[in-house]
Protein backbone atom coordinates (compact mmCIF):
# COMPACT_ATOMS: atom_id res chain seq x y z
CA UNK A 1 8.05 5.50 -18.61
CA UNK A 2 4.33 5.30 -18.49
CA UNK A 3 3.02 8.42 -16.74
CA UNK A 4 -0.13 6.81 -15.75
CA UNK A 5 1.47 4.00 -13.54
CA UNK A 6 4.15 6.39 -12.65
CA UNK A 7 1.18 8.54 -10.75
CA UNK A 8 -0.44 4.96 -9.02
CA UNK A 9 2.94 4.74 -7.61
CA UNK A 10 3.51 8.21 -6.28
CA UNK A 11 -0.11 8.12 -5.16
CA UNK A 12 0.49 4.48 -3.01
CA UNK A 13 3.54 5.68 -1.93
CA UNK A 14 2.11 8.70 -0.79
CA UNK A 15 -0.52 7.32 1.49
CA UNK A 16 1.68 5.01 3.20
CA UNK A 17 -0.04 2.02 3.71
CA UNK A 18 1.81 -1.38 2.10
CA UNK A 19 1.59 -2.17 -1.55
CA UNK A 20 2.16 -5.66 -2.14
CA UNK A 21 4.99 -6.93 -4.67
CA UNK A 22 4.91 -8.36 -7.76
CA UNK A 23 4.65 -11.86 -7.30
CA UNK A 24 6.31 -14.42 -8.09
CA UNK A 25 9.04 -13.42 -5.34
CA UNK A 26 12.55 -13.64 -6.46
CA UNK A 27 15.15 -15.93 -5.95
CA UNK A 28 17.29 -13.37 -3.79
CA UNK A 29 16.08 -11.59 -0.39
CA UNK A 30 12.92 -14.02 -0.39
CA UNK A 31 11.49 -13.40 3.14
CA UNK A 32 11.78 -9.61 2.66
CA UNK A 33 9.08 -9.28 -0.10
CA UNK A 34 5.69 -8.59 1.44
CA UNK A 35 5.56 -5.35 -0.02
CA UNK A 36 7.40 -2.83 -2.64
CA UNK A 37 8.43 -0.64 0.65
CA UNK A 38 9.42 -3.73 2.85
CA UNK A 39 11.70 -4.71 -0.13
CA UNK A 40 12.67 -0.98 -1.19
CA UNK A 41 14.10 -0.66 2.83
CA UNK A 42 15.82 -3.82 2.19
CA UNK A 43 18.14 -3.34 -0.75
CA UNK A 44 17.81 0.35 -0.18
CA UNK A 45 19.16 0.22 3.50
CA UNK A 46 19.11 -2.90 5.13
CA UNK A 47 21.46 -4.18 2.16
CA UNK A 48 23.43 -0.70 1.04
CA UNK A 49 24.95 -2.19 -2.17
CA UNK A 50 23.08 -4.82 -3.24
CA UNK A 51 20.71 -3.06 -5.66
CA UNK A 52 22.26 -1.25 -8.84
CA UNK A 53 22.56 -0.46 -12.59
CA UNK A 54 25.23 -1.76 -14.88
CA UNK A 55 24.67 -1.44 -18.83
CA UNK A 56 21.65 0.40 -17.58
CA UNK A 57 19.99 -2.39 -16.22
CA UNK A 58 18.88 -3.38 -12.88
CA UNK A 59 20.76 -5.85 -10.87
CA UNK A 60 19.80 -7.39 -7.76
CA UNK A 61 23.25 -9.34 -5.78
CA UNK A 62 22.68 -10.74 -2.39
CA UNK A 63 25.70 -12.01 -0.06
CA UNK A 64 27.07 -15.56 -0.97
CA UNK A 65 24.25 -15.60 -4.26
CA UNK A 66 24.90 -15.47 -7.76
CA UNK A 67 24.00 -11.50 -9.10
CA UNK A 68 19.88 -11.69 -10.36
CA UNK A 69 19.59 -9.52 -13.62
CA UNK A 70 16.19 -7.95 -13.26
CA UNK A 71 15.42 -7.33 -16.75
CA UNK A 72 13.89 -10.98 -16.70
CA UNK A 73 11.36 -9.07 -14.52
CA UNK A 74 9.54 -6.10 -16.60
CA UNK A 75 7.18 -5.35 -13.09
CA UNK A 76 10.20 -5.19 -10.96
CA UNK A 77 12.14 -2.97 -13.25
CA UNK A 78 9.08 -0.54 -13.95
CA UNK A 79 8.80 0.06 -9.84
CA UNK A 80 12.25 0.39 -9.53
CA UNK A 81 12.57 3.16 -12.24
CA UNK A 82 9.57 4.54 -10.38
CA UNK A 83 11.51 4.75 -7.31
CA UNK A 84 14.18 6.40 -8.96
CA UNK A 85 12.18 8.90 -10.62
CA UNK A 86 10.22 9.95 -7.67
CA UNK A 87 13.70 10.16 -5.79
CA UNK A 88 13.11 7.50 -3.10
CA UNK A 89 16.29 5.33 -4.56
CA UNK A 90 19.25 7.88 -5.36
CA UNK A 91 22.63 6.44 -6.59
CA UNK A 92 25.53 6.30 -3.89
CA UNK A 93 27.96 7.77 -6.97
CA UNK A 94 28.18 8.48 -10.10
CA UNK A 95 29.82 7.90 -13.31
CA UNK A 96 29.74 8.98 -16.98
CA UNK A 97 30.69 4.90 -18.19
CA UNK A 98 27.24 2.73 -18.28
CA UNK A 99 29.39 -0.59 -17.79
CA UNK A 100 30.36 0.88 -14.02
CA UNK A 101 27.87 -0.39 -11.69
CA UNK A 102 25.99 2.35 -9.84
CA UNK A 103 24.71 1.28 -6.67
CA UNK A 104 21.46 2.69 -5.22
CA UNK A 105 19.96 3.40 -1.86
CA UNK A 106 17.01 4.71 -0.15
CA UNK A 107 17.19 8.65 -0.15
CA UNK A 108 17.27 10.23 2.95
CA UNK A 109 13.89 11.79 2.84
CA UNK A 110 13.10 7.68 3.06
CA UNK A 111 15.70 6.41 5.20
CA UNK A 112 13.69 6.76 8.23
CA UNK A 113 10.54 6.82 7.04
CA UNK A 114 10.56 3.28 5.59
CA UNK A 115 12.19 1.68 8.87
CA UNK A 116 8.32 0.67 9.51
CA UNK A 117 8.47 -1.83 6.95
CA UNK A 118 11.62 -3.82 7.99
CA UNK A 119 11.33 -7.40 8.65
């Protein structure tokens, strides 16, 4: 994980105001991608489930849509593990087998906190 980006993110995240997302947008939860935090609420809370790791990859599944593998998408990957690492997504289990899916949400130090960035 590059410590240098990992810091920008912490720092952003820290001040509060909206950092915009890696463009392009993605197929999957389109409207809800004006900014890392705006999508981080939505798949973190919004969406409890449709964010999570199988194989150790990200994957991205919204109602009704095929499931979006994220590793086609270095950026989004990199600001999810930052998420992760700075403990604003948290996995809803656990589980010692890398082919279960862990699901992720918003930790509840951001539960709250990001409800300014809904849509």
């Amino acid at each position: 994980m590059d410590t240098k980006g990992l810091k920008f993110f912490k720092y952003e995240i820290a001040l509060g105001s909206a950092m915009p997302m890696p463009k392009p947008a993605l197929d999957l939860f389109q409207y809800e991608q004006n900014s890392v935090q705006q999508f981080l609420y939505t798949v973190g809370k919004k969406q409890v489930g449709a964010l999570f790791k199988k194989d150790r990859k990200w994957h991205l599944k919204e109602e009704g849509k095929d499931e979006y593998l994220l590793s086609k998408r270095p950026d989004i990957c990199e600001m999810l593990d930052y998420a992760a690492e700075l403990g604003i997504l948290i996995p809803t289990e656990t589980s010692d087998s890398p082919e279960t899916p862990i699901t992720f949400k918003l930790s509840d130090r951001y539960w709250s906190k990001f409800d300014q960035y809904a849509s």
